[in-house]
Protein backbone atom coordinates (compact mmCIF):
# COMPACT_ATOMS: atom_id res chain seq x y z
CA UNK A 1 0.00 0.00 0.00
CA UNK A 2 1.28 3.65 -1.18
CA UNK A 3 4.39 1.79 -2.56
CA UNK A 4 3.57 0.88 -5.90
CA UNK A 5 2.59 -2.72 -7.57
CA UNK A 6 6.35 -3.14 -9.40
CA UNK A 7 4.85 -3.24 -12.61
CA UNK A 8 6.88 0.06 -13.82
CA UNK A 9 9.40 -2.03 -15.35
CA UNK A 10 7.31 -4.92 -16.82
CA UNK A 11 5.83 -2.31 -18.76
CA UNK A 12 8.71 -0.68 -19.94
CA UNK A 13 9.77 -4.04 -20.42
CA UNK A 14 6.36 -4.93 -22.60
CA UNK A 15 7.21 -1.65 -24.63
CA UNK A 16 10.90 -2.09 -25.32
CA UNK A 17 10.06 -6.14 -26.20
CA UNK A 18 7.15 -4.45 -28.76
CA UNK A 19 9.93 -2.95 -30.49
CA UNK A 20 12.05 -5.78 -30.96
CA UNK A 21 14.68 -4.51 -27.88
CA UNK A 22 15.78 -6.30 -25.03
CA UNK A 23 16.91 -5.14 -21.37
CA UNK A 24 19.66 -5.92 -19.33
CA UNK A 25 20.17 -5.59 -15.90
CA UNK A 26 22.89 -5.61 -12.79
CA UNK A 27 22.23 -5.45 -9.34
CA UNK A 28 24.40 -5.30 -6.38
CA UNK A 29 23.00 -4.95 -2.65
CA UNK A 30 23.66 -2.19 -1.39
CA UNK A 31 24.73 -0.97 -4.78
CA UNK A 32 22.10 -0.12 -6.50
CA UNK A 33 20.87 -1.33 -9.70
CA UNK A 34 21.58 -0.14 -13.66
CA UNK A 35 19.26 -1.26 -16.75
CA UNK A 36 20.44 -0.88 -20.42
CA UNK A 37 18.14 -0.98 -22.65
CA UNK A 38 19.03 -1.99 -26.41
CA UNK A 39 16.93 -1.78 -29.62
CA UNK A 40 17.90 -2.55 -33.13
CA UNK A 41 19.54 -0.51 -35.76
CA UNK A 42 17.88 0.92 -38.43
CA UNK A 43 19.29 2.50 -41.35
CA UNK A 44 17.14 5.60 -42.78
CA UNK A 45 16.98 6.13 -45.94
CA UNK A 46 18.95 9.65 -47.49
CA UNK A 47 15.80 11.10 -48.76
CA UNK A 48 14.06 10.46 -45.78
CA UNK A 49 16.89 11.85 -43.81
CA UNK A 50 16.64 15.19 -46.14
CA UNK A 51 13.13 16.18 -45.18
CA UNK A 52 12.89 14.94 -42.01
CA UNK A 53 12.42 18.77 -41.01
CA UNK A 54 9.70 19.00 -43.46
CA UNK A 55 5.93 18.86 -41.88
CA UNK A 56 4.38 15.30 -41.87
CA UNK A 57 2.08 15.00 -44.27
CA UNK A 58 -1.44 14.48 -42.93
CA UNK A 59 -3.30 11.29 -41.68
CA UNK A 60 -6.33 10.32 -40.55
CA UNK A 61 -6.57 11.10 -37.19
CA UNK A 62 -7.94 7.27 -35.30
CA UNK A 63 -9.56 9.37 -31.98
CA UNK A 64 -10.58 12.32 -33.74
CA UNK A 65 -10.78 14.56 -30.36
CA UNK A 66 -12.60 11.84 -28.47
CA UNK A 67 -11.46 12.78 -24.60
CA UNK A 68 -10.17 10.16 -22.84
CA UNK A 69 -9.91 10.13 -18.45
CA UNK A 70 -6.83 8.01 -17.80
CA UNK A 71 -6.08 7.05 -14.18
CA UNK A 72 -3.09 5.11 -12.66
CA UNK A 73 -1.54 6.49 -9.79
CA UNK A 74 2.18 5.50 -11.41
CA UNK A 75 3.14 9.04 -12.78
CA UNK A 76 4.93 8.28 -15.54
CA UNK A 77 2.86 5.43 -16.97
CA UNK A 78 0.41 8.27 -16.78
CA UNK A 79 2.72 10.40 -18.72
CA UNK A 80 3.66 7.45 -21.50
CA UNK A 81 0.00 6.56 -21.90
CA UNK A 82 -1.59 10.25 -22.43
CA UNK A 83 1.32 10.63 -24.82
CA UNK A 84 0.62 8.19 -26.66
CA UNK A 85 -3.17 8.45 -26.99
CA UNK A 86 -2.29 11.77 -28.03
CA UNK A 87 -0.84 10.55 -31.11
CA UNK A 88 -3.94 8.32 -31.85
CA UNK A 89 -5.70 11.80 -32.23
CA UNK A 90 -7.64 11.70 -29.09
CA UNK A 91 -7.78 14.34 -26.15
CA UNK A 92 -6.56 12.80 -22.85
CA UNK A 93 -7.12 13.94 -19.43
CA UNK A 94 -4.26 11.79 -16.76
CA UNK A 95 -4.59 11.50 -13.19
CA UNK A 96 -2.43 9.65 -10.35
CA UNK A 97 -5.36 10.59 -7.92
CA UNK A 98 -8.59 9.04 -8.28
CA UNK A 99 -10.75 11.42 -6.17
CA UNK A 100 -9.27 14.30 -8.67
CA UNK A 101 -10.18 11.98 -11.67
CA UNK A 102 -13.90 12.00 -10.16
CA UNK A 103 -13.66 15.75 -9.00
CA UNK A 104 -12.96 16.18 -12.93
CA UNK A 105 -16.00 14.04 -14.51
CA UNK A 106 -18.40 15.97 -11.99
CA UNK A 107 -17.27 19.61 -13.03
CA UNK A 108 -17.82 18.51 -16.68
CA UNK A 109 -20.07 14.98 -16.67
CA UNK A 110 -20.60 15.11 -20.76
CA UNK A 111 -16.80 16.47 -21.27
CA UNK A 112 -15.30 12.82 -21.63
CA UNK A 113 -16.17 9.55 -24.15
CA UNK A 114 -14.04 7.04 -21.83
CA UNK A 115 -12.54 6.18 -19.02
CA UNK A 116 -9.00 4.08 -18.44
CA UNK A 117 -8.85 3.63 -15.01
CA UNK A 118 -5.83 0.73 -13.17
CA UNK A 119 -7.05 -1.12 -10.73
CA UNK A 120 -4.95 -1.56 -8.10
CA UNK A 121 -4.39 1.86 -6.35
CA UNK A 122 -3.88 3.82 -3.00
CA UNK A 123 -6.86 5.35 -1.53
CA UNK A 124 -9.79 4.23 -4.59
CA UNK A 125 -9.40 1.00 -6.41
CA UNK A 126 -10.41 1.23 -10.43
CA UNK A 127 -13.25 -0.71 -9.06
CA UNK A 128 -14.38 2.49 -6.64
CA UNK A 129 -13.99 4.35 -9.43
CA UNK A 130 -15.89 2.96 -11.64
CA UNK A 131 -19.07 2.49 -9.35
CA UNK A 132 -18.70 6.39 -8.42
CA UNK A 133 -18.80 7.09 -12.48
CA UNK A 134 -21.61 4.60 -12.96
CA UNK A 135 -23.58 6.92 -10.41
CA UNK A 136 -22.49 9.93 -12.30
CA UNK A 137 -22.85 9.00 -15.59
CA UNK A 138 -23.87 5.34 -16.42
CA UNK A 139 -23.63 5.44 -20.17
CA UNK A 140 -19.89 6.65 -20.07
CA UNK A 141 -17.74 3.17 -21.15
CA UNK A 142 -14.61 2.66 -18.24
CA UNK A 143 -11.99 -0.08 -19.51
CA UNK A 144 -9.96 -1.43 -16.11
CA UNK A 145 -6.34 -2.23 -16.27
CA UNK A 146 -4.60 -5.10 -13.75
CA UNK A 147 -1.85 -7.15 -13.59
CA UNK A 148 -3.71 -9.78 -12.13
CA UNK A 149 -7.67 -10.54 -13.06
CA UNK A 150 -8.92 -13.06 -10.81
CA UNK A 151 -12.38 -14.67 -11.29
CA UNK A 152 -13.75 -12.59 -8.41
CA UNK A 153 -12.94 -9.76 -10.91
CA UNK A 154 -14.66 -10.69 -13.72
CA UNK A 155 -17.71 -10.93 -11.70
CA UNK A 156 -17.27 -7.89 -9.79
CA UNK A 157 -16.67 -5.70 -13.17
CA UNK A 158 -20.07 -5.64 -14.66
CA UNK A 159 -21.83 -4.75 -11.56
CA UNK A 160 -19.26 -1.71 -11.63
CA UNK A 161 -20.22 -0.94 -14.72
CA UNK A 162 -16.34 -1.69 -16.75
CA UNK A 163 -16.94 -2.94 -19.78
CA UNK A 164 -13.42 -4.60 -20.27
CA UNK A 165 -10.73 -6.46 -18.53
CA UNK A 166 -7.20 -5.19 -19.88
CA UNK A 167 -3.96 -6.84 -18.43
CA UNK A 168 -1.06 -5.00 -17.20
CA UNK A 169 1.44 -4.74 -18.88
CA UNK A 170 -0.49 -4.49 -22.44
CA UNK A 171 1.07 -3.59 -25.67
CA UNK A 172 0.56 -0.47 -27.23
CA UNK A 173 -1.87 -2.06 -29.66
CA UNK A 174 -3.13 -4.38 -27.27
CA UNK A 175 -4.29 -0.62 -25.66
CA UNK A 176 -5.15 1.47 -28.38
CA UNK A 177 -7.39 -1.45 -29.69
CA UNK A 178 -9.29 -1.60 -26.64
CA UNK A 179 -9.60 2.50 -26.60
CA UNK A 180 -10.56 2.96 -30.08
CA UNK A 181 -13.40 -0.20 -29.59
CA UNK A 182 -15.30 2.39 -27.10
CA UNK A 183 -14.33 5.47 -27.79
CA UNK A 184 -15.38 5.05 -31.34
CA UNK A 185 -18.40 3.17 -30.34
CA UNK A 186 -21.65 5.42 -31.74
CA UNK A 187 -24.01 3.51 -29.58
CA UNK A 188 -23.49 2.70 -25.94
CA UNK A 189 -24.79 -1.00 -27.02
CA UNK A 190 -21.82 -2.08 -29.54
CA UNK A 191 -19.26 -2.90 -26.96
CA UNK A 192 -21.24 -3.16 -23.54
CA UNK A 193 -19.90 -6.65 -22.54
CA UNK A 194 -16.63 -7.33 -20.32
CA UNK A 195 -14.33 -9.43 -21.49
């Protein structure tokens, strides 16, 4: 409690894996600890080296301003996720507090299309907080992130009103799957069952 699960570096572990890297690590009591992390070589190719200052052209944009609530108290998994959503073209909102997570839903109750909440945290569990937004605002779709989904959390996650289960660590587009599946949703109906 208020130290963390130790998932920090199974995740960075899941990303730098994702892109074909490995990590290496030495310990020594007392010591401390040092992790290199190696990924592959790539060459670039000279034209694309020449414009890489040049504008990227534009794509079609997957969240298209959809506003996602992310919630884990880890910091910079906050940081890494909102990032990245941001990239998928959707508007994210990261907490490491749930009660400020809630205190942002109730100024604003129609402001946000999902919620990504982790499960195991100080103070709230993503359980907590998904109840308190199924009192707020049942319609709006909460995925729940864990590291370790037990039977008794299946059954408890429907009643809470989560629509999916998502294992920690996930991939990137293990993540972004399961975000674009609700937040793109046009009817509450599409994707209403947990997984």
């Amino acid at each position: 409690m208020g130290e963390g699960t130790g998932l920090g570096l199974a995740v960075a572990y899941s990303i730098v894996e994702a892109h074909q890297g490995s990590i290496e690590v030495e310990s020594r009591p007392g010591e401390g600890s040092a992790f290199s992390v190696y990924f592959p070589a790539i060459e670039v190719p000279a034209q694309a080296v020449a414009i890489a200052g040049a504008p990227p052209e534009a794509a079609p944009i997957q969240g298209s301003g959809k506003h996602i609530l992310y919630v884990d108290d880890e910091e910079g998994l906050v940081y890494l996720i909102k990032r990245l959503l941001e990239r998928q073209g959707y508007r994210v909102s990261g907490f490491t507090d749930p009660e400020e997570a809630l205190a942002a839903v109730r100024a604003d109750p129609g402001g946000f299309d999902l919620v990504v909440t982790d499960y195991n945290m100080p103070g709230m569990s993503g359980l907590g907080v998904a109840q308190a937004l199924k009192e707020m605002r049942p319609d709006l779709p909460v995925l729940l992130a864990s590291g370790y989904i037990t039977e008794e959390l299946r059954a408890k996650a429907p009643v809470a009103g989560i629509r999916e289960l998502i294992y920690k660590p996930n991939t990137v587009d293990e993540l972004c799957a399961a975000v674009a599946r609700f937040a793109n949703a046009q009817t509450v109906g599409e994707a209403s069952k947990p997984s």
